[in-house]
N, C-alpha and C. Protein backbone atom coordinates (compact mmCIF):
# COMPACT_ATOMS: atom_id res chain seq x y z
N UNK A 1 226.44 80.45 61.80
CA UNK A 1 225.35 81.09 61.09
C UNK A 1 224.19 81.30 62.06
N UNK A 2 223.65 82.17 62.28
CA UNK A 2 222.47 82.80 63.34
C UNK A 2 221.55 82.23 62.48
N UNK A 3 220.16 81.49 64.04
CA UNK A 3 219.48 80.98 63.30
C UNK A 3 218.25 82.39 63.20
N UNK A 4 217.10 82.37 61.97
CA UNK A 4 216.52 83.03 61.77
C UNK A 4 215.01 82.51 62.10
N UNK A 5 214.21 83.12 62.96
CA UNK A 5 213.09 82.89 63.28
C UNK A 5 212.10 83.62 62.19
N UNK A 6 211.27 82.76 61.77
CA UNK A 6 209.78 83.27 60.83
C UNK A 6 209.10 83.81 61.24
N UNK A 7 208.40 85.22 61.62
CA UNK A 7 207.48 85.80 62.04
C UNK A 7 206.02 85.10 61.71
N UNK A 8 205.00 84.99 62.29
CA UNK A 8 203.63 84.82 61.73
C UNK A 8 203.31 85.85 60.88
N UNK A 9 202.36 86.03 60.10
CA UNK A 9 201.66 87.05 59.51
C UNK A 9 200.71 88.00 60.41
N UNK A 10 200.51 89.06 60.13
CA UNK A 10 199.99 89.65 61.45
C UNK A 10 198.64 89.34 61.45
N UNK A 11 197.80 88.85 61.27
CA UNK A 11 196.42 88.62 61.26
C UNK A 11 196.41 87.62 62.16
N UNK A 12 197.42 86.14 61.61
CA UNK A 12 197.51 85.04 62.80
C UNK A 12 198.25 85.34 63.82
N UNK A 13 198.73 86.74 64.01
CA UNK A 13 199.63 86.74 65.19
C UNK A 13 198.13 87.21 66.33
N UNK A 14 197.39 88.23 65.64
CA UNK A 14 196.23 88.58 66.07
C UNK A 14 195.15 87.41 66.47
N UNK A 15 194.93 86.34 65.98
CA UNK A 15 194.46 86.09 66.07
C UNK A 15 195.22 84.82 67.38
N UNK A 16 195.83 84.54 67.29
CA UNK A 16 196.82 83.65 68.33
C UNK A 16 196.94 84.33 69.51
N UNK A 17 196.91 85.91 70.04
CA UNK A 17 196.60 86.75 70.86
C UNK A 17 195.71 86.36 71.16
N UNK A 18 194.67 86.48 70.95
CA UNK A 18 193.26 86.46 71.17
C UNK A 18 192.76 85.06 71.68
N UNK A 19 193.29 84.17 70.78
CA UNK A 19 192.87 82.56 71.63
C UNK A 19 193.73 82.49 72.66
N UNK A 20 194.86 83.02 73.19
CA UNK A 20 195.90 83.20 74.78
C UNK A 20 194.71 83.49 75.68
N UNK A 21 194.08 85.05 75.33
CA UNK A 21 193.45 85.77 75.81
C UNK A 21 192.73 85.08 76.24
N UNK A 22 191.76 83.73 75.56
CA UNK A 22 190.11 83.55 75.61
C UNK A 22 190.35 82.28 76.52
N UNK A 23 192.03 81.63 76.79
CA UNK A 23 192.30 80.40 77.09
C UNK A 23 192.84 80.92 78.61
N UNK A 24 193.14 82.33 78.90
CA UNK A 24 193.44 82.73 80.17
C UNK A 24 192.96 82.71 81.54
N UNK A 25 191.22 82.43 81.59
CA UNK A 25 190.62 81.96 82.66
C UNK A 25 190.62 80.61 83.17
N UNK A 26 191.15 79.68 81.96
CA UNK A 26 190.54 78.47 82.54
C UNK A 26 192.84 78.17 83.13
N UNK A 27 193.63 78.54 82.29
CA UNK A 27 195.19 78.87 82.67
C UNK A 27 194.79 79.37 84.26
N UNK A 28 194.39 80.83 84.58
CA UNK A 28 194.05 81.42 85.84
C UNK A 28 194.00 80.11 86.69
N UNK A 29 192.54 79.48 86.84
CA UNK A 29 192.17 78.29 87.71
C UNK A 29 193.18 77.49 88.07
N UNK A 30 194.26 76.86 86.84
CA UNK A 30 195.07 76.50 87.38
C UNK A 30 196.23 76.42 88.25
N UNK A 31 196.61 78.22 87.85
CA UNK A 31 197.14 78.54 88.74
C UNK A 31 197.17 78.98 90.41
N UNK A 32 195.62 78.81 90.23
CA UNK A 32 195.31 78.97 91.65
C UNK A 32 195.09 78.07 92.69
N UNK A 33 194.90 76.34 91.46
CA UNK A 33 194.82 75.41 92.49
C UNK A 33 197.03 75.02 92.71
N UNK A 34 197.42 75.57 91.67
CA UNK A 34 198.79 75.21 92.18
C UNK A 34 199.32 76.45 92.63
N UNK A 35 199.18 77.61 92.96
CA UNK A 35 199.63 78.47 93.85
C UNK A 35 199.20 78.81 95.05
N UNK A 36 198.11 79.23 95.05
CA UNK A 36 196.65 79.48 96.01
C UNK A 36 196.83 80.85 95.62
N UNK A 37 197.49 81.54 96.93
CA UNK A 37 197.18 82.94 96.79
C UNK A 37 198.31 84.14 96.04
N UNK A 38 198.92 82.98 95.56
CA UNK A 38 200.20 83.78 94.56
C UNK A 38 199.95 83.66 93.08
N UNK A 39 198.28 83.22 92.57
CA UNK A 39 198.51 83.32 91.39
C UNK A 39 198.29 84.02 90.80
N UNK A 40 197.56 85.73 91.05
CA UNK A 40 198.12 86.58 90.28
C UNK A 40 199.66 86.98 89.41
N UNK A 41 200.36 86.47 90.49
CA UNK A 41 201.89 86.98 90.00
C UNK A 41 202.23 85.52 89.58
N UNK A 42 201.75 84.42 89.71
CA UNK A 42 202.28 83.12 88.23
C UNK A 42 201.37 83.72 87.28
N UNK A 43 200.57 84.15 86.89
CA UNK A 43 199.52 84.15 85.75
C UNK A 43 200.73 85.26 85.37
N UNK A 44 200.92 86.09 85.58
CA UNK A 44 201.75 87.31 85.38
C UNK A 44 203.29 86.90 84.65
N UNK A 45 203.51 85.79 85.18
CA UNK A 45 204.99 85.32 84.51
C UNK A 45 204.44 84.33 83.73
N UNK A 46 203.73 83.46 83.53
CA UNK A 46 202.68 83.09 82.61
C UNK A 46 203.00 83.59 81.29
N UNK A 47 201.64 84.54 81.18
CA UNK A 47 201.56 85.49 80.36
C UNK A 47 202.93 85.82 79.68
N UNK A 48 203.71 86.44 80.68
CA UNK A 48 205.00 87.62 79.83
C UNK A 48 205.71 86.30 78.96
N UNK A 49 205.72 85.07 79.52
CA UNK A 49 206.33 84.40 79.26
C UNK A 49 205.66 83.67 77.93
N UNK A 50 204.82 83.62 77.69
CA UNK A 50 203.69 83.10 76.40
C UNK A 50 203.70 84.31 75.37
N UNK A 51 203.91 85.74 75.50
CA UNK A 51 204.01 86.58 74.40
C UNK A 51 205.90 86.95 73.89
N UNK A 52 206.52 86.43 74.90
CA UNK A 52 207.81 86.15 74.38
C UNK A 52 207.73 84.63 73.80
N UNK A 53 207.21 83.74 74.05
CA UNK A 53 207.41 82.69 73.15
C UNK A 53 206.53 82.40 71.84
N UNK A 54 205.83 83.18 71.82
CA UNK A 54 204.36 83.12 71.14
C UNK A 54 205.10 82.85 69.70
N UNK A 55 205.55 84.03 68.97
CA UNK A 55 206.73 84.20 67.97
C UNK A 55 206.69 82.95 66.93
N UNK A 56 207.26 81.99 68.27
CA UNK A 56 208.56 80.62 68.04
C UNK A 56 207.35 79.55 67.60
N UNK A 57 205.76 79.98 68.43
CA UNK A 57 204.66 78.66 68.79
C UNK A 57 204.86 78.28 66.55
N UNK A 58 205.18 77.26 66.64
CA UNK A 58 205.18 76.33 65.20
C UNK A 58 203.97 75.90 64.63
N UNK A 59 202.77 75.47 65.57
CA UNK A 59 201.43 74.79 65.36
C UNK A 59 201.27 73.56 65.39
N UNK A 60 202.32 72.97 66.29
CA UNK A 60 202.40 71.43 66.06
C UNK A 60 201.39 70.72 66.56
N UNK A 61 200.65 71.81 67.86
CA UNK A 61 200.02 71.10 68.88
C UNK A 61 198.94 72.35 68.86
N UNK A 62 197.65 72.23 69.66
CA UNK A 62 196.46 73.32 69.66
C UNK A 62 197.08 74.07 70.24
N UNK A 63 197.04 75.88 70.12
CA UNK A 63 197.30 76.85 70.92
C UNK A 63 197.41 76.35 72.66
N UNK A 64 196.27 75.87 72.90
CA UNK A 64 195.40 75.75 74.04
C UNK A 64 196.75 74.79 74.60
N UNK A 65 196.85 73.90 74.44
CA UNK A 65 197.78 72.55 74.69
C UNK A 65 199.37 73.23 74.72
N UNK A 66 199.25 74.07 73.64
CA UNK A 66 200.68 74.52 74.08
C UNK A 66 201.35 75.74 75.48
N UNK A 67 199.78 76.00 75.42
CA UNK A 67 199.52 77.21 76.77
C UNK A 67 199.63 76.42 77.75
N UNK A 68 198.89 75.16 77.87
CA UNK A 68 199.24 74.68 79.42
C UNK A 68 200.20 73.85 79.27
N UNK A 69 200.93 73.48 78.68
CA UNK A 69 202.38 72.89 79.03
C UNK A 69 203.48 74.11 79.38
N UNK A 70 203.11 74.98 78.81
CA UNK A 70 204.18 76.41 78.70
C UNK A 70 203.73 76.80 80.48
N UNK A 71 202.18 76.87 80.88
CA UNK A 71 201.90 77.29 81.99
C UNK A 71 202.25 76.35 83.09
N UNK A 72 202.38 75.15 83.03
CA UNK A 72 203.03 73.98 84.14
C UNK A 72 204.30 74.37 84.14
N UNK A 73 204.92 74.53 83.11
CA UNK A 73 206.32 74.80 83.75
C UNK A 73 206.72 76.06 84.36
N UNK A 74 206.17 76.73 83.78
CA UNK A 74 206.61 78.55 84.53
C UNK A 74 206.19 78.86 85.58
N UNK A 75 204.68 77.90 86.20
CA UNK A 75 204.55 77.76 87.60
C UNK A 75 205.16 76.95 88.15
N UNK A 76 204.98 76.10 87.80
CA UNK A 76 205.64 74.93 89.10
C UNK A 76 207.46 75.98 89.45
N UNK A 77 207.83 76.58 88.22
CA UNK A 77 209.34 77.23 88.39
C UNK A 77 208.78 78.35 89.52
N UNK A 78 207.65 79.07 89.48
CA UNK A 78 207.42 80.24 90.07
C UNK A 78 207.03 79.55 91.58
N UNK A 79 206.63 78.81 91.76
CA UNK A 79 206.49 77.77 92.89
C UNK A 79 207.63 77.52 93.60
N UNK A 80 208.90 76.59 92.92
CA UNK A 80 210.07 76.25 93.60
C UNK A 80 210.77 77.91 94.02
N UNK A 81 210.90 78.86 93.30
CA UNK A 81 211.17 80.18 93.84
C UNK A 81 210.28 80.57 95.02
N UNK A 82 209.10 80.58 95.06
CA UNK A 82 208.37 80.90 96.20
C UNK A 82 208.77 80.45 97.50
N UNK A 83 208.87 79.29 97.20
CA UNK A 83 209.09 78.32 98.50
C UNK A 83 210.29 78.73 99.06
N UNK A 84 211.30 78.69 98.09
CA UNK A 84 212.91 78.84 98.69
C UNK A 84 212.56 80.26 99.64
N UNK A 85 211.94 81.35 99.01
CA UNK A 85 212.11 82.64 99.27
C UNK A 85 211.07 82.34 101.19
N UNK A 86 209.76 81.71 100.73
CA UNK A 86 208.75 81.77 102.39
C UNK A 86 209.80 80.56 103.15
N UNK A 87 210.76 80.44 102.93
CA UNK A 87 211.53 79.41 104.00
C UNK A 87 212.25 80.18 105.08
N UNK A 88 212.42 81.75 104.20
CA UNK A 88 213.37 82.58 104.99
C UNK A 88 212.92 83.85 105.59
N UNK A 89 211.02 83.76 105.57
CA UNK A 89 210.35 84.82 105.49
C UNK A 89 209.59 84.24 107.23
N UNK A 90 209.02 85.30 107.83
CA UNK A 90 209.03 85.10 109.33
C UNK A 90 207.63 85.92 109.00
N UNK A 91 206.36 85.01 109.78
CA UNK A 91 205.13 85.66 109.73
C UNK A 91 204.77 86.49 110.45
N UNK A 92 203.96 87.50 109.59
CA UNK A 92 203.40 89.07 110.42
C UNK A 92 202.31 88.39 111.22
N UNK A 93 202.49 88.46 112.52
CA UNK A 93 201.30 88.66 113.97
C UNK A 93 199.82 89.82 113.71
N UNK A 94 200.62 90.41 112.96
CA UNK A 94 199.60 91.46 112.71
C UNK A 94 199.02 91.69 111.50
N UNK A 95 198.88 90.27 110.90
CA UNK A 95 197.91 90.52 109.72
C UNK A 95 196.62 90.73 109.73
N UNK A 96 195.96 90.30 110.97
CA UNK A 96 194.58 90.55 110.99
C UNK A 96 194.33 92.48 110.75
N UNK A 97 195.12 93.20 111.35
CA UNK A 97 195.09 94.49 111.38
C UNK A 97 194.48 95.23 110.22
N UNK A 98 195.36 94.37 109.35
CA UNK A 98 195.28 94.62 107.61
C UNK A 98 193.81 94.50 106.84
N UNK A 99 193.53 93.49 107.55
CA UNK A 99 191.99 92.77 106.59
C UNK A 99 191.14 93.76 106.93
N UNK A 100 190.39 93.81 105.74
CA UNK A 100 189.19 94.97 105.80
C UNK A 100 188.13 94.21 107.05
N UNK A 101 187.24 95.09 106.85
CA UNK A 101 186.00 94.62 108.42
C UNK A 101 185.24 93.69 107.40
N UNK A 102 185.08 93.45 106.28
CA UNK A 102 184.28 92.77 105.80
C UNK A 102 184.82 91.17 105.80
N UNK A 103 185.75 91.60 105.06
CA UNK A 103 186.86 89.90 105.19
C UNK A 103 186.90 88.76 106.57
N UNK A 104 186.97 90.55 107.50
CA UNK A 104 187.23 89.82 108.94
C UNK A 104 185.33 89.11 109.51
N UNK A 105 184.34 90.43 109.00
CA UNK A 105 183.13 89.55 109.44
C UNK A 105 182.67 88.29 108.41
N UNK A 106 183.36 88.01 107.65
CA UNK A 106 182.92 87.01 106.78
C UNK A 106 183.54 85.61 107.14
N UNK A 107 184.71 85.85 107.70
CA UNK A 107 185.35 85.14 108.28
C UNK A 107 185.06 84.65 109.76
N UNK A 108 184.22 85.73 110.35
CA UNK A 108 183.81 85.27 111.83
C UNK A 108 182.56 85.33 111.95
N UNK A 109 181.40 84.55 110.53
CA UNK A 109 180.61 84.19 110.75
C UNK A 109 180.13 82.81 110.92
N UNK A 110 181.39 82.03 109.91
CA UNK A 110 181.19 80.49 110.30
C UNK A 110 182.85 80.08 110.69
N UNK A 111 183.00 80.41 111.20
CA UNK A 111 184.37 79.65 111.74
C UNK A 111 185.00 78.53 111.59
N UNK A 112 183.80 77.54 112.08
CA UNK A 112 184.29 76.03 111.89
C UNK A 112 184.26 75.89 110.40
N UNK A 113 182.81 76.49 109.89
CA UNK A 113 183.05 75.82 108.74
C UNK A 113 184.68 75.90 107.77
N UNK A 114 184.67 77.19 108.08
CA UNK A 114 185.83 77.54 107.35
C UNK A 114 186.92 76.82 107.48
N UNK A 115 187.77 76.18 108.89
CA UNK A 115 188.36 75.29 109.69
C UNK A 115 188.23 74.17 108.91
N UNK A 116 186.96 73.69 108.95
CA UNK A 116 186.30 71.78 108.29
C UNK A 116 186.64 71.84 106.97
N UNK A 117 186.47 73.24 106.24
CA UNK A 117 186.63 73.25 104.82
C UNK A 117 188.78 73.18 104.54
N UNK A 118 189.10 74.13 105.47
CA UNK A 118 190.58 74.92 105.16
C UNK A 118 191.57 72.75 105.47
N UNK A 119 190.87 72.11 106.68
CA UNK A 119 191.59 70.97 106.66
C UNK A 119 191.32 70.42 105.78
N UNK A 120 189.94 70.53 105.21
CA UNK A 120 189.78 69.40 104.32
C UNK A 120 190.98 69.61 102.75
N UNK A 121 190.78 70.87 102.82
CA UNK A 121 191.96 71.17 101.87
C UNK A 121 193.51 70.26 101.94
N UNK A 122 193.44 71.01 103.17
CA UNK A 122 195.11 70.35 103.97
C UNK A 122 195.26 69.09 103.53
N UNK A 123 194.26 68.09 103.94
CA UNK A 123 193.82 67.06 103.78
C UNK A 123 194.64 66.15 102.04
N UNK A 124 193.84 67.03 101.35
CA UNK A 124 193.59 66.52 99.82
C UNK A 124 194.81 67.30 99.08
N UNK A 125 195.69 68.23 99.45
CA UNK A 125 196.67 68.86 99.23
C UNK A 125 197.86 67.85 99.02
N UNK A 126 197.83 67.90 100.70
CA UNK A 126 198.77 66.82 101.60
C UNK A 126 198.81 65.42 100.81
N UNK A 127 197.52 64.87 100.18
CA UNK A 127 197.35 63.74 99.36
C UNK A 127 197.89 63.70 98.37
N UNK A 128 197.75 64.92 97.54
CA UNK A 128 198.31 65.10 95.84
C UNK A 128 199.50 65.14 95.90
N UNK A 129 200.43 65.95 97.33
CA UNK A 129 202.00 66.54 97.00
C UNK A 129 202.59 64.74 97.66
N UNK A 130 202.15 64.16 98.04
CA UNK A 130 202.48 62.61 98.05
C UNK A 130 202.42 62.02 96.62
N UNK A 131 201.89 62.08 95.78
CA UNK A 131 201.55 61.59 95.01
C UNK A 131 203.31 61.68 93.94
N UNK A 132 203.39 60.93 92.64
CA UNK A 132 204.46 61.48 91.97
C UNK A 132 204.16 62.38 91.17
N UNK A 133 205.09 63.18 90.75
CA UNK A 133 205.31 64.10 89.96
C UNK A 133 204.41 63.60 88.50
N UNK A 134 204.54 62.06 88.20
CA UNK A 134 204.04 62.40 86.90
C UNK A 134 202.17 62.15 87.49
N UNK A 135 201.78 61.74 88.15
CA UNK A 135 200.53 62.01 89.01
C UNK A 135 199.49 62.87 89.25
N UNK A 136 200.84 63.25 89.49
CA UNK A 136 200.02 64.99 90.21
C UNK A 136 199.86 65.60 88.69
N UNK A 137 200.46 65.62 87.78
CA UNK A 137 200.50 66.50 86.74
C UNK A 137 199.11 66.01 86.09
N UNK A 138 198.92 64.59 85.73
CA UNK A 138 197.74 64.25 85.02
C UNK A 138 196.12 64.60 85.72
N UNK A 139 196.19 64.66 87.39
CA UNK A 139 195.38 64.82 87.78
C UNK A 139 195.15 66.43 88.16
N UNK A 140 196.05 67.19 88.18
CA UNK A 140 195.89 69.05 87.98
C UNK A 140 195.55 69.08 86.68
N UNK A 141 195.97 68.54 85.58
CA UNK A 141 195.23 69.19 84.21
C UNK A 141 193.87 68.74 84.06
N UNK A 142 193.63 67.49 84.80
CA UNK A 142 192.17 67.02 84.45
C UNK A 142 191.34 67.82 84.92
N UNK A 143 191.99 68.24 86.51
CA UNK A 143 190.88 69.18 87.23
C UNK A 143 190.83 70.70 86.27
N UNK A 144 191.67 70.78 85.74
CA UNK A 144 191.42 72.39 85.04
C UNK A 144 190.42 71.67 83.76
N UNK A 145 190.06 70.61 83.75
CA UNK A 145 188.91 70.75 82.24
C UNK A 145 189.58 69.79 81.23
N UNK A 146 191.04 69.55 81.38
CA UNK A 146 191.36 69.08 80.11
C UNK A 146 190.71 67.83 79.55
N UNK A 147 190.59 66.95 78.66
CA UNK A 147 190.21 65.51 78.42
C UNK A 147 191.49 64.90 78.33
N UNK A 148 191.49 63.58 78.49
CA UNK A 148 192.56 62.91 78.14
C UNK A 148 193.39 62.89 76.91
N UNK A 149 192.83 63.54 75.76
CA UNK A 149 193.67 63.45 74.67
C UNK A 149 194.30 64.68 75.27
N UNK A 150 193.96 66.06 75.52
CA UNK A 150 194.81 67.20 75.44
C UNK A 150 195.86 67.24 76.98
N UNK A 151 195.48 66.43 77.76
CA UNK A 151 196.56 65.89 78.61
C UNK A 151 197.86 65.50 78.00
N UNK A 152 197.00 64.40 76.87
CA UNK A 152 198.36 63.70 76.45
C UNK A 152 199.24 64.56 75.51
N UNK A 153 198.10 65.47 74.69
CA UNK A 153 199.01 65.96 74.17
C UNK A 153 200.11 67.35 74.86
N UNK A 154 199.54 68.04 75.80
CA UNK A 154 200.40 68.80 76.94
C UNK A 154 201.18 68.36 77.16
N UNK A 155 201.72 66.94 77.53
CA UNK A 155 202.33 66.37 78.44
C UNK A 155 203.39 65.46 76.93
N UNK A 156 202.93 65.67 75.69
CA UNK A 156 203.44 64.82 75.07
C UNK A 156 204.03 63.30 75.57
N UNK A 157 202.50 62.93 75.50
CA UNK A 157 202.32 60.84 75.85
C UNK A 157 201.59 60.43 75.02
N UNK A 158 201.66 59.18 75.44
CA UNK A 158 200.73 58.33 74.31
C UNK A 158 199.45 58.49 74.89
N UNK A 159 198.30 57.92 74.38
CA UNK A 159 196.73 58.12 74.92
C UNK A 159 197.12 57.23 76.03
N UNK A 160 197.29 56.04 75.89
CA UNK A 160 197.20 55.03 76.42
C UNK A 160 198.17 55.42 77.73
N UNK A 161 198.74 56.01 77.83
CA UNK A 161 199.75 56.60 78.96
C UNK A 161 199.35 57.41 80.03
N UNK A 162 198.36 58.09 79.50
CA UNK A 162 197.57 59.04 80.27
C UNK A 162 196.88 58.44 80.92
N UNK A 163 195.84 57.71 80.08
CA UNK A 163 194.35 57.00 80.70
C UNK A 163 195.26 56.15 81.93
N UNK A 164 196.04 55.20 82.06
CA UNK A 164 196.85 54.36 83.07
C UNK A 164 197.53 55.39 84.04
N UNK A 165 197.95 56.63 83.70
CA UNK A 165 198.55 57.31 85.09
C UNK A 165 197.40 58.12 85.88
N UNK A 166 196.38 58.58 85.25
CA UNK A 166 195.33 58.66 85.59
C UNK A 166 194.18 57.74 86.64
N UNK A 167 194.16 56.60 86.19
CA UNK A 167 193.78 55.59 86.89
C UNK A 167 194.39 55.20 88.15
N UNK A 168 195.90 55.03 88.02
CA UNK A 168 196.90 54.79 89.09
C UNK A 168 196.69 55.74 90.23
N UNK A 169 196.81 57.22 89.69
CA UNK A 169 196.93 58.85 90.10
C UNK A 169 195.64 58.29 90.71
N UNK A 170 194.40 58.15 90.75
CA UNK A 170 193.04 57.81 91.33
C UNK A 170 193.00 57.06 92.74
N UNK A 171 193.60 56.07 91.88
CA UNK A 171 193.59 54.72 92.83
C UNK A 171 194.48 55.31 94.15
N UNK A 172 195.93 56.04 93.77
CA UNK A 172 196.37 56.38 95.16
C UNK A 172 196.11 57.22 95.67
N UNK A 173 195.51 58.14 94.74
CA UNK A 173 194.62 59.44 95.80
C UNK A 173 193.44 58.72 97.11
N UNK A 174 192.93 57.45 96.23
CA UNK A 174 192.22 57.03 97.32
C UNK A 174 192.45 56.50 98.32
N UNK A 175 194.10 56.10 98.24
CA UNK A 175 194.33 55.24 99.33
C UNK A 175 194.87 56.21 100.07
N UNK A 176 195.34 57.13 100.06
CA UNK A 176 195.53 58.22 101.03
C UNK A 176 194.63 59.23 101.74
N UNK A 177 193.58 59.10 101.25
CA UNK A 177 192.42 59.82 101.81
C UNK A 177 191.47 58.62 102.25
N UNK A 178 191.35 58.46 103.26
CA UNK A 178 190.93 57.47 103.96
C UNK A 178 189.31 57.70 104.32
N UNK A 179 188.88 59.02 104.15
CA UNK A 179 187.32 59.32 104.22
C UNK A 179 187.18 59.57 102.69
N UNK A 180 185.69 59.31 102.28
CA UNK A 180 185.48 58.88 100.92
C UNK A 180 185.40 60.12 100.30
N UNK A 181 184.38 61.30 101.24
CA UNK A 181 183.74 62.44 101.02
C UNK A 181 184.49 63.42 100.57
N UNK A 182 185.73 62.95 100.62
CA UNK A 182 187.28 63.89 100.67
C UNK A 182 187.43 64.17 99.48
N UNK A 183 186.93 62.87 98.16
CA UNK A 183 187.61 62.84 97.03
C UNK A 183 186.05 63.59 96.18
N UNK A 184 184.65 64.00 96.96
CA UNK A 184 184.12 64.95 96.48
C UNK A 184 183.96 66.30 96.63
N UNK A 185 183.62 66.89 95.18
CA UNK A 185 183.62 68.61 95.67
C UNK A 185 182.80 69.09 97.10
């Protein structure tokens, strides 16, 4: 027997559009601290991927909560594809060619800084992808805004589960970053 899916009514389908829509900048951010410069095209599979599931969304959990659990997985997937694909990809020498004159004088006005800033990245990157999987996840949603309840509920945990991997997630971020200044903006 084929199972039969319930349509929403169109007003809440409209209106469930619209909170995607209004929840898409702070989704964006995330994808940019877990892609960098590929998250136009995760926000893009994102998206296609949230108005094909939209349909099915039940209401068990806030729109919002169900967007970023839906958005952790379709990146981190758009991620493991990336990677496989730049493993076999050989860098252009001649990208500078490309960059407009503005990019390039903006870029060759502070140099170092850019350098002090780009390691410090390296740095705190290098820290998080050490970290575990369930780690890294509590401490990327915190940085996008979430509170600990809508962690937990993204992540479907207990409160009490969060607040402790959180803490842990802290504690070893610090022990891997060995300058203090690292763990501020």
């Amino acid at each position: 027997m084929p199972k039969t899916v319930s349509h929403p009514p169109e007003g809440l389908a409209t209106e469930r559009c619209e909170r995607l829509l209004a929840a898409a900048p702070r989704v964006r951010r995330f994808a940019e601290r877990l892609l960098g410069q590929d998250a136009d095209d995760g926000m893009q599979d994102v998206l296609t991927e949230a108005c094909r599931a939209l349909p099915g969304f039940r209401g068990d959990s806030q729109l919002s909560t169900w967007l970023h659990r839906l958005a952790l997985r379709v990146l981190c997937s758009f991620r493991r594809r990336r990677d496989a694909r730049s493993a076999h990809e050989i860098a252009d020498a001649s990208a500078e060619a490309h960059l407009s004159p503005a990019a390039l004088r903006a870029y060759a006005a502070t140099p170092l800084d850019h350098l002090h800033a780009q390691e410090r990245r390296e740095r705190v990157f290098a820290a998080l992808q050490r970290l575990s999987p369930a780690h890294r996840e509590v401490l990327l949603l915190r940085g996008e805004g979430l509170g600990q309840p809508e962690i937990a509920a993204a992540l479907g945990l207990p409160l009490g589960t969060v607040k402790s991997r959180m803490h842990a997630a802290l504690v070893a971020l610090a022990e891997r970053l060995p300058d203090r200044e690292e763990l501020l903006p």
